[in-house]
C-alpha atoms as a PDB file:
ATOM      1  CA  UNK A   1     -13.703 -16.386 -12.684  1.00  0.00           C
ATOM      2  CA  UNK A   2     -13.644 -14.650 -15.965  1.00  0.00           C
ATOM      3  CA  UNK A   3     -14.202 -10.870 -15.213  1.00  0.00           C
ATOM      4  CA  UNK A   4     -11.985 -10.652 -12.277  1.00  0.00           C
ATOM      5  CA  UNK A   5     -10.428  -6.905 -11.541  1.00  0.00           C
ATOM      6  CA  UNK A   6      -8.665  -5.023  -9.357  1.00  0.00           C
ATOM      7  CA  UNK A   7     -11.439  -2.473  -7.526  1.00  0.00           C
ATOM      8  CA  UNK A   8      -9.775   1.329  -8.655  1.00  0.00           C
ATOM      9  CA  UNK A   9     -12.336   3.057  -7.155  1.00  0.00           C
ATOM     10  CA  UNK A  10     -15.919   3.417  -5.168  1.00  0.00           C
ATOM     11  CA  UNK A  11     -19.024   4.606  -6.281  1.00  0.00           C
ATOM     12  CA  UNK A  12     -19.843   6.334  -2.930  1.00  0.00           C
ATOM     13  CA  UNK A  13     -16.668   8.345  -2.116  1.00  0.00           C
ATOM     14  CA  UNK A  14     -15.051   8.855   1.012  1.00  0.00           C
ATOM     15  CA  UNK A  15     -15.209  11.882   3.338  1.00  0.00           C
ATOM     16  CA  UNK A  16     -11.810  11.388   5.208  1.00  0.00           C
ATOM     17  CA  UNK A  17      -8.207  11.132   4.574  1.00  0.00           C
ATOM     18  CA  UNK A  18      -7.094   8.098   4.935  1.00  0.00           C
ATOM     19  CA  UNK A  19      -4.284   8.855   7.695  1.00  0.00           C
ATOM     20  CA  UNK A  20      -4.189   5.412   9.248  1.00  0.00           C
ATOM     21  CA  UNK A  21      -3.571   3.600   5.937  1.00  0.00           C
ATOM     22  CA  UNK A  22      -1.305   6.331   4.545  1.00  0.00           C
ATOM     23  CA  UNK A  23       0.844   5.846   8.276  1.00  0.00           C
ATOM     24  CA  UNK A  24       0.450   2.094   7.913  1.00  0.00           C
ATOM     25  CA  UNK A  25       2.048   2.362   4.673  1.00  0.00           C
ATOM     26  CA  UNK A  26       4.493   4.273   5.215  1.00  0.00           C
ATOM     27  CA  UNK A  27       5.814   2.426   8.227  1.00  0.00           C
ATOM     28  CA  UNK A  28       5.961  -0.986   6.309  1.00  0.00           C
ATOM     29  CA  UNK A  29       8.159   0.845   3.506  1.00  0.00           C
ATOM     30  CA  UNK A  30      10.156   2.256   6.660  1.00  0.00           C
ATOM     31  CA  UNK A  31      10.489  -1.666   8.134  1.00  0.00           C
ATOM     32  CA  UNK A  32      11.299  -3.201   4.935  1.00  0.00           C
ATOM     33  CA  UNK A  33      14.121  -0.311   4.135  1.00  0.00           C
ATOM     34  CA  UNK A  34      15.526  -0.997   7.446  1.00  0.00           C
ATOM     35  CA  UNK A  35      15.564  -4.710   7.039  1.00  0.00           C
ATOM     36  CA  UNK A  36      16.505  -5.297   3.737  1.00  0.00           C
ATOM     37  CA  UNK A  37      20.689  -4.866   3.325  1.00  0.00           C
ATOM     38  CA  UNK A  38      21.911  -2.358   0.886  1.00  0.00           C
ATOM     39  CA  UNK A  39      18.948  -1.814  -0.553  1.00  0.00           C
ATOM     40  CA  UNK A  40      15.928  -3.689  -2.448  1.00  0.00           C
ATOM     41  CA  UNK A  41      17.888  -5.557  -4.562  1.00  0.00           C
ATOM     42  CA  UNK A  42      15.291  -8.849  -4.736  1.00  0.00           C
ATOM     43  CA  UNK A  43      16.268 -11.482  -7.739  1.00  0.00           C
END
């Protein structure tokens, strides 16, 4: 496990917006705004 990274990018890129991950993001930031009282204040 020595050269281990985060994957940035593709080689082959992709032809379509990514709607379904853009609205599945944006409705777990909407969930965890909603749930978490007065605001994101995590220690």
């Amino acid at each position: 496990m020595g050269n281990v990274v985060i994957p940035v990018h593709d080689v082959n890129p992709a032809r379509r917006t990514p709607w379904v991950t853009y609205a599945l993001l944006a409705a777990n930031f909407v969930v965890f705004a909603a749930l978490t009282p007065g605001g994101a204040s995590i220690p």
